[in-house]
Protein backbone atom coordinates (compact mmCIF):
# COMPACT_ATOMS: atom_id res chain seq x y z
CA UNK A 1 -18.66 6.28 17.44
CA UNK A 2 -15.92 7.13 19.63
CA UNK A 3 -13.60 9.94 18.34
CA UNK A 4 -10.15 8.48 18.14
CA UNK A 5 -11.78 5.39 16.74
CA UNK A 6 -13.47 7.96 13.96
CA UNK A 7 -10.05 9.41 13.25
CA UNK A 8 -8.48 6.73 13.03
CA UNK A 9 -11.16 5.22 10.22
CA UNK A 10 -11.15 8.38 8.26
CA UNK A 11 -7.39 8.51 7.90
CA UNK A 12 -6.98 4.78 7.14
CA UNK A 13 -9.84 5.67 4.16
CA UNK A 14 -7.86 8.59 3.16
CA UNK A 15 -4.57 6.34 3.25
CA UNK A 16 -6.26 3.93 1.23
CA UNK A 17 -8.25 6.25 -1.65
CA UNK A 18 -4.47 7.76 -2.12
CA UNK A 19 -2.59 4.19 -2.40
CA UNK A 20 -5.72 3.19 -4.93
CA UNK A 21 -4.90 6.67 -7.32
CA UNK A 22 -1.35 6.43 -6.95
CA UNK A 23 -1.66 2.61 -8.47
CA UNK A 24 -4.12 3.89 -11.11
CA UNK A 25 -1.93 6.50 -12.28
CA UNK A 26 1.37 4.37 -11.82
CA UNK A 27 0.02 1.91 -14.32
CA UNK A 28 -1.13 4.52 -16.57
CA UNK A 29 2.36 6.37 -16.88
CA UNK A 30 4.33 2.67 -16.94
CA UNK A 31 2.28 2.49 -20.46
CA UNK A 32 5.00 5.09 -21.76
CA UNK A 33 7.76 4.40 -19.30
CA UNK A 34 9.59 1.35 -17.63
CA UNK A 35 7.24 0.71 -14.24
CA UNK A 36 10.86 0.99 -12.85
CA UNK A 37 11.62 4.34 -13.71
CA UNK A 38 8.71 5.46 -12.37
CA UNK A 39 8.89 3.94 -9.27
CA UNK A 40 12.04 5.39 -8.80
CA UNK A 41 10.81 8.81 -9.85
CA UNK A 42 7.98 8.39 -7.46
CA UNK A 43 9.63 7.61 -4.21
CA UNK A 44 12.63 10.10 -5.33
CA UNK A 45 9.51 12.33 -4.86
CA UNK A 46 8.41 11.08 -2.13
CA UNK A 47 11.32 11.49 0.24
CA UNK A 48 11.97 15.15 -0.88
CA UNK A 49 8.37 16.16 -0.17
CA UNK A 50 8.05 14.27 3.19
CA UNK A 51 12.09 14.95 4.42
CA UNK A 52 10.75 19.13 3.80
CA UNK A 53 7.51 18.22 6.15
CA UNK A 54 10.18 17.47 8.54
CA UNK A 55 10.65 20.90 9.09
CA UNK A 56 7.06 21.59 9.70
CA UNK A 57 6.31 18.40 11.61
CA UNK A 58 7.71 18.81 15.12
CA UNK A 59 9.23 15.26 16.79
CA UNK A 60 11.95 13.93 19.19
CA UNK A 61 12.87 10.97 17.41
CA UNK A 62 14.59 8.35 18.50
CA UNK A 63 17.26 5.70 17.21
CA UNK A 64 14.72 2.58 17.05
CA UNK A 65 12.54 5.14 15.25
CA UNK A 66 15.15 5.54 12.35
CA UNK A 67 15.67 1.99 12.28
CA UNK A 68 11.71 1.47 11.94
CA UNK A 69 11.42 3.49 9.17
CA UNK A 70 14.57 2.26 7.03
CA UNK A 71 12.75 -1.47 7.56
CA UNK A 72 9.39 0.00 6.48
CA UNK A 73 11.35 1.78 3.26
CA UNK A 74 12.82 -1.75 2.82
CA UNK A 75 9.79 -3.04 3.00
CA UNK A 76 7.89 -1.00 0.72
CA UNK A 77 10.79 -1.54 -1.94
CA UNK A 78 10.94 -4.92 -1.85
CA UNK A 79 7.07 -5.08 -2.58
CA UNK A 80 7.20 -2.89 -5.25
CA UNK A 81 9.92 -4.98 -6.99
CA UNK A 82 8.15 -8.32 -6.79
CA UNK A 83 4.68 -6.09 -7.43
CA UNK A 84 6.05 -5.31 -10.74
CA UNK A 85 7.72 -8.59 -11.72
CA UNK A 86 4.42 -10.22 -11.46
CA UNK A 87 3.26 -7.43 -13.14
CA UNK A 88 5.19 -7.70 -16.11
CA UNK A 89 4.85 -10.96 -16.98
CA UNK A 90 0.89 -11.01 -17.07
CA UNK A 91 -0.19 -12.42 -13.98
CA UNK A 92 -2.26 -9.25 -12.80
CA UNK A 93 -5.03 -11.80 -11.70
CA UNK A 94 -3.11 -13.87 -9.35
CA UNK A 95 0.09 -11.16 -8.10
CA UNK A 96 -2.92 -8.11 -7.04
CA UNK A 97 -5.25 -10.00 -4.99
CA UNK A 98 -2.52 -12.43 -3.53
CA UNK A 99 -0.26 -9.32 -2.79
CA UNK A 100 -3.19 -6.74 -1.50
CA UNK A 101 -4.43 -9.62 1.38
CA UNK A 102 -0.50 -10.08 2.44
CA UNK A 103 -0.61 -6.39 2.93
CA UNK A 104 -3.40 -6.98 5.29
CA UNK A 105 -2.57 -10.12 7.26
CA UNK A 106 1.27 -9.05 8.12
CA UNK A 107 0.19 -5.98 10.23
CA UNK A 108 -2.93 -7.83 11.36
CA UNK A 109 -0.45 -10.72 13.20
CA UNK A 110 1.74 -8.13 14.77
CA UNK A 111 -0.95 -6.02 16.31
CA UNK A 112 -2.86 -8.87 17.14
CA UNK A 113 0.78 -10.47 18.59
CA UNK A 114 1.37 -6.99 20.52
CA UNK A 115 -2.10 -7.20 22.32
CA UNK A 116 -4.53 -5.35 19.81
CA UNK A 117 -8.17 -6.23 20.86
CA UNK A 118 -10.58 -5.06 18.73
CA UNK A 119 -14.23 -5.59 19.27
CA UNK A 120 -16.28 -8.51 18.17
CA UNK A 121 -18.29 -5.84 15.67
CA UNK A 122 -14.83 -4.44 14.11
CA UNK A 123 -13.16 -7.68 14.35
CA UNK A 124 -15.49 -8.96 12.05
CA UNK A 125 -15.51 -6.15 9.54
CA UNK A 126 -11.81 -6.68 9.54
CA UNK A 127 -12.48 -10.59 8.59
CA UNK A 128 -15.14 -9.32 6.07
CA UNK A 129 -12.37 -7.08 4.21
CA UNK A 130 -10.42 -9.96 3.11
CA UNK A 131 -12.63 -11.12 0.43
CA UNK A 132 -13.34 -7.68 -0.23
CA UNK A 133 -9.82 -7.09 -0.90
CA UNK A 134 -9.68 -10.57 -3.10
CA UNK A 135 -12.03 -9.89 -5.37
CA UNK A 136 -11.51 -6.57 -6.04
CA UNK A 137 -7.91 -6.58 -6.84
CA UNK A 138 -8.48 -9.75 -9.05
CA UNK A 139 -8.98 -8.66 -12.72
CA UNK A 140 -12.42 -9.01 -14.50
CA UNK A 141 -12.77 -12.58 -16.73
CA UNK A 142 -8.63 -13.22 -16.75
CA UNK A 143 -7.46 -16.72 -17.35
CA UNK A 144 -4.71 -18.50 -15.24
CA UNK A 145 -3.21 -21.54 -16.70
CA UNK A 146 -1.10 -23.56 -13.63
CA UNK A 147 2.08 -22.54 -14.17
CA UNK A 148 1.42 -18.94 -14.74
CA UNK A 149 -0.42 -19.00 -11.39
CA UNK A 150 2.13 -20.58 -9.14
CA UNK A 151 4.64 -18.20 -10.34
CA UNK A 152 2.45 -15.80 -9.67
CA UNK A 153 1.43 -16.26 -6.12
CA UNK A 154 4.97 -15.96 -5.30
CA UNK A 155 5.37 -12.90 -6.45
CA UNK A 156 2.44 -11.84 -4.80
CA UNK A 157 3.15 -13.40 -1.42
CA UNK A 158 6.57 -11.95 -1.75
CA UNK A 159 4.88 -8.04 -2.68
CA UNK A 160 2.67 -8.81 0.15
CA UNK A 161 5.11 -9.42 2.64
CA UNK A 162 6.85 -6.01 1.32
CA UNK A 163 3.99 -3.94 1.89
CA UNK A 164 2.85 -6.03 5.00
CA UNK A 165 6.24 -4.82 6.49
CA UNK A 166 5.98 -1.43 5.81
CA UNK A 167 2.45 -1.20 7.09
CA UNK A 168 3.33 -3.02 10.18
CA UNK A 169 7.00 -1.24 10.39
CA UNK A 170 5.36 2.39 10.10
CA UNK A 171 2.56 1.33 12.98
CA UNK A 172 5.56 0.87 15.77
CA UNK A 173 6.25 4.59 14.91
CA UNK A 174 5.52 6.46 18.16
CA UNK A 175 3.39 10.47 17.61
CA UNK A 176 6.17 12.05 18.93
CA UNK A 177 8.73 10.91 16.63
CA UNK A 178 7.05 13.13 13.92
CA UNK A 179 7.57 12.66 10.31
CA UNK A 180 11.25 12.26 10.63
CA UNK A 181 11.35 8.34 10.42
CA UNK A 182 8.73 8.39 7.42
CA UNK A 183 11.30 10.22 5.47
CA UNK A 184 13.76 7.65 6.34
CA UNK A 185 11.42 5.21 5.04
CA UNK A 186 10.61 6.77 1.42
CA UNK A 187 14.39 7.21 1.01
CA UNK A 188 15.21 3.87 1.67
CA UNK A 189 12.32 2.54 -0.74
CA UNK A 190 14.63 4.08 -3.39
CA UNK A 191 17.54 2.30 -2.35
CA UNK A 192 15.73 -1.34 -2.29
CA UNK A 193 14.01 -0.79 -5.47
CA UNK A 194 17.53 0.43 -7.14
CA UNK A 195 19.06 -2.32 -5.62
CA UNK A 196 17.07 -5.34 -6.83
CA UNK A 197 16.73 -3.69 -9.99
CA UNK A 198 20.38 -3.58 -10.53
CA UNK A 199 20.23 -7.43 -9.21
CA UNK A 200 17.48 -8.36 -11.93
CA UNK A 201 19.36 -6.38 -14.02
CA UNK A 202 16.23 -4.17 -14.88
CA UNK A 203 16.31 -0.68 -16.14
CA UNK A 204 15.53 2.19 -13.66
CA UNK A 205 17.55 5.30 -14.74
CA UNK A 206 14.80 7.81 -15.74
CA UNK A 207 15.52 9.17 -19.36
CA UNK A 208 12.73 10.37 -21.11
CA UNK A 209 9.76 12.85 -19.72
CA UNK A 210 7.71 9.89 -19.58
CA UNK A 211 9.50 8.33 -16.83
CA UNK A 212 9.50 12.12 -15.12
CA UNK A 213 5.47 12.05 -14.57
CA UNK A 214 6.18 9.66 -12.20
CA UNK A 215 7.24 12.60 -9.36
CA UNK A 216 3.62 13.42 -9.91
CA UNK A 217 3.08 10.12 -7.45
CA UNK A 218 5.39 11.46 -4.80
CA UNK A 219 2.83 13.51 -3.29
CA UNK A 220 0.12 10.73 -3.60
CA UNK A 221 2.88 8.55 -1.99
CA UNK A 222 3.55 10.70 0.74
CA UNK A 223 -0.30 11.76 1.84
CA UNK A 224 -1.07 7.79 2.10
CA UNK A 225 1.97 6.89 4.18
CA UNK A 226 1.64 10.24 6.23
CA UNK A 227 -2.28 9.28 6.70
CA UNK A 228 -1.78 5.93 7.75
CA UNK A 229 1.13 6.62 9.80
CA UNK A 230 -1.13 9.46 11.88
CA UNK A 231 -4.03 6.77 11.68
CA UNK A 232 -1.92 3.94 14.04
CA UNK A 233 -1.54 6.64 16.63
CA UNK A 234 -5.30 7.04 17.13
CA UNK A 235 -6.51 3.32 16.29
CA UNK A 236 -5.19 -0.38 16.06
CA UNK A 237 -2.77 -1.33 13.73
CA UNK A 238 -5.07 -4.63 13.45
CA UNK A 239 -7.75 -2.45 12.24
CA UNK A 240 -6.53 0.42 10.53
CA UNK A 241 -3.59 -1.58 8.48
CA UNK A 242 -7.15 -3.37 7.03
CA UNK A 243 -8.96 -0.47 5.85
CA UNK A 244 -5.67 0.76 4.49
CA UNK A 245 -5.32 -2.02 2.06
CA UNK A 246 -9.01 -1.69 0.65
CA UNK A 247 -6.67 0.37 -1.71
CA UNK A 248 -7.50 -1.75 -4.93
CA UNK A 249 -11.03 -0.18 -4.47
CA UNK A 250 -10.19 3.03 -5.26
CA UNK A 251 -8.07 1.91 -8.59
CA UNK A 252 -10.73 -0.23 -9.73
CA UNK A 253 -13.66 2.28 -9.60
CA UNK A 254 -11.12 4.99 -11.15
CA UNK A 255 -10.71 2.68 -14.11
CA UNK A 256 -14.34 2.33 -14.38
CA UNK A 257 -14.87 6.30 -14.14
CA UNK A 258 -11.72 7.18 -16.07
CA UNK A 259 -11.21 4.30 -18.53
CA UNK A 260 -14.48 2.87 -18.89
CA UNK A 261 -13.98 -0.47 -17.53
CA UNK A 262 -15.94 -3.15 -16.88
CA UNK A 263 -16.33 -3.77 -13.25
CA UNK A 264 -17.14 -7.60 -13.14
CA UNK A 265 -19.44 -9.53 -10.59
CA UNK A 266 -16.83 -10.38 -8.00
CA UNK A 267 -15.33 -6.96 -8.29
CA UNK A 268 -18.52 -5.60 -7.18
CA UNK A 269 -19.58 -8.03 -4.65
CA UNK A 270 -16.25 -7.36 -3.37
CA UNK A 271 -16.93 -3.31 -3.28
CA UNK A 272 -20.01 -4.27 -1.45
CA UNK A 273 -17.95 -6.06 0.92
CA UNK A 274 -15.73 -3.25 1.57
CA UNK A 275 -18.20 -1.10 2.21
CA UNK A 276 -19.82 -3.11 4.70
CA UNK A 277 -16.01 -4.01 6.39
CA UNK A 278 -15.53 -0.36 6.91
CA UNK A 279 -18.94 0.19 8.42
CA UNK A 280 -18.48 -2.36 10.89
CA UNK A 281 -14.92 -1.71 11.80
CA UNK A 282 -16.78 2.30 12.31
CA UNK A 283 -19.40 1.13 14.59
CA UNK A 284 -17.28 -1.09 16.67
C-alpha cells in the first residue's frame, strides 16, 4: 500500500474512533446535563486546546483559509443543533443513520466535483461504507411510527448537511495553513450552536458540574478534527471524509464493552461492512 495512501487511512481511522468516543461519552454526560450545555462546554474546549496548538503548529495562513474554517465551525454547529433536536425527541433510529450517511455523501460530491479519482478497489469500499454506516448508527429493535420518522429524517438530513460541511469545509484547508483555521472553526461551532439555541429558545448556559464534564470532550473534539484535517492533505477527501464517518462504529461497540448492550443483527452486519470498506479503500 502506498504510503500517503496508508497515512491518510490511519488518520481518517483515528479521526473516526475519536468522533465515535466523543458521541459515547456526550450521551453519557447529557444523562445529567442539558446535551446543550455540554456541547457548549465541549467546543468551548475545543477551541482553547486547538487555538494553544497554534503556537506549536507552524502555518502561513491565508484569508480564504479563515473563511474555510468559520464555514466548517458553522457547519459543525449547525449539525450538532439539529443532531440533538432529533435527539431529544426520540427519533435516535431515524436522525443517527440519516445524519452519519449525509456526513459522508457531502464531502464525497465535492471531492468527486473537484476531480478526486479514486480507484475502482477504494471506490468501492467507499460505496460499501454506506450501509455500513446505516446500520450501525440505527438503534437495535426501535420502532418508527410515520410521523415520528419524517420528522426525523429532517433533522437528520439537516445534521448531515452540518457535519457534511465541516468535513468537506476542513478538506479545502491547504498543509501549510497549519492549525490556525481549525481553531477558527471550533470557535465558531460555539457561536452557531449558541445561536440557534437562543433561536429555539433552548438552554445552554453551563450551571452545574454536570454540564462541566463536557470540557472533557474538547480534547476528543480536537484530536478527530486535527486527524482528519492532516488526513485530506495525504489522501482524497472522497475517501478519507468516508472512513471518517464510520464514527458510529466506535460508539456502538463502546456501548457494548462499557454498557453492555446488545449489538443487533444489522449493527453487526454493518461492522462487518465497515471493516471490509476500510480494507478495500487500504488496498486500493
Amino acid at each position: 500500500m502506498e504510503y500517503g495512501r496508508a497515512v491518510a487511512v490511519i488518520l481518517a481511522l483515528v479521526s473516526a474512533l475519536t468522533y465515535g468516543i466523543s458521541d459515547f461519552l456526550g450521551g453519557i454526560f447529557s444523562r445529567r446535563a442539558s446535551a446543550w450545555e455540554i456541547s457548549v462546554c465541549g467546543q468551548a474546549s475545543a477551541a482553547a486546546i486547538t487555538w494553544v496548538s497554534v503556537l506549536f503548529v507552524a502555518g502561513d495562513p491565508t484569508g480564504r483559509d479563515f473563511l474555510l474554517g468559520a464555514v466548517a465551525g458553522l457547519g459543525s454547529g449547525f449539525g450538532i443543533v439539529f443532531l440533538y433536536r432529533g435527539l431529544a425527541h426520540g427519533r435516535m433510529g431515524v436522525v443517527a443513520p440519516v445524519s452519519a450517511v449525509g456526513t459522508a455523501i457531502v464531502p464525497l460530491a465535492v471531492g468527486l466535483g473537484q476531480g478526486d479519482r479514486p480507484s475502482v478497489v477504494a471506490a468501492i469500499g467507499a460505496m460499501c461504507a454506506f450501509p455500513a454506516i446505516w446500520l450501525v448508527a440505527r438503534p437495535v429493535d426501535e420502532p418508527d411510527g410515520l410521523e415520528v420518522a419524517s420528522t426525523g429524517f429532517l433533522d437528520g438530513v439537516l445534521a448531515g448537511l452540518g457535519f457534511g460541511v465541516l468535513f468537506a469545509a476542513l478538506g479545502q484547508v491547504p498543509e501549510e495553513a497549519g492549525f490556525a483555521p481549525l481553531a477558527v472553526a471550533n470557535s465558531a461551532a460555539i457561536f452557531a450552536v449558541v445561536a440557534i439555541a437562543v433561536v429555539l429558545r433552548e438552554s445552554w448556559v453551563p450551571r452545574t458540574g454536570s454540564a462541566a464534564r463536557g470540557l472533557l470532550l474538547g480534547p476528543l473534539s480536537f484530536v478527530a478534527t486535527g486527524t482528519f484535517l492532516l488526513a485530506t492533505h495525504h489522501g482524497l477527501l472522497s475517501i478519507v471524509s468516508v472512513i471518517a464517518a464510520l464514527y458510529p462504529a466506535s460508539t456502538v461497540l463502546l456501548a457494548w464493552l462499557v454498557l453492555k448492550e446488545r449489538i443487533g443483527r444489522g449493527q453487526a452486519f454493518g461492522l462487518g461492512a465497515a471493516a471490509v470498506a476500510v480494507s478495500l479503500v487500504a488496498l486500493g
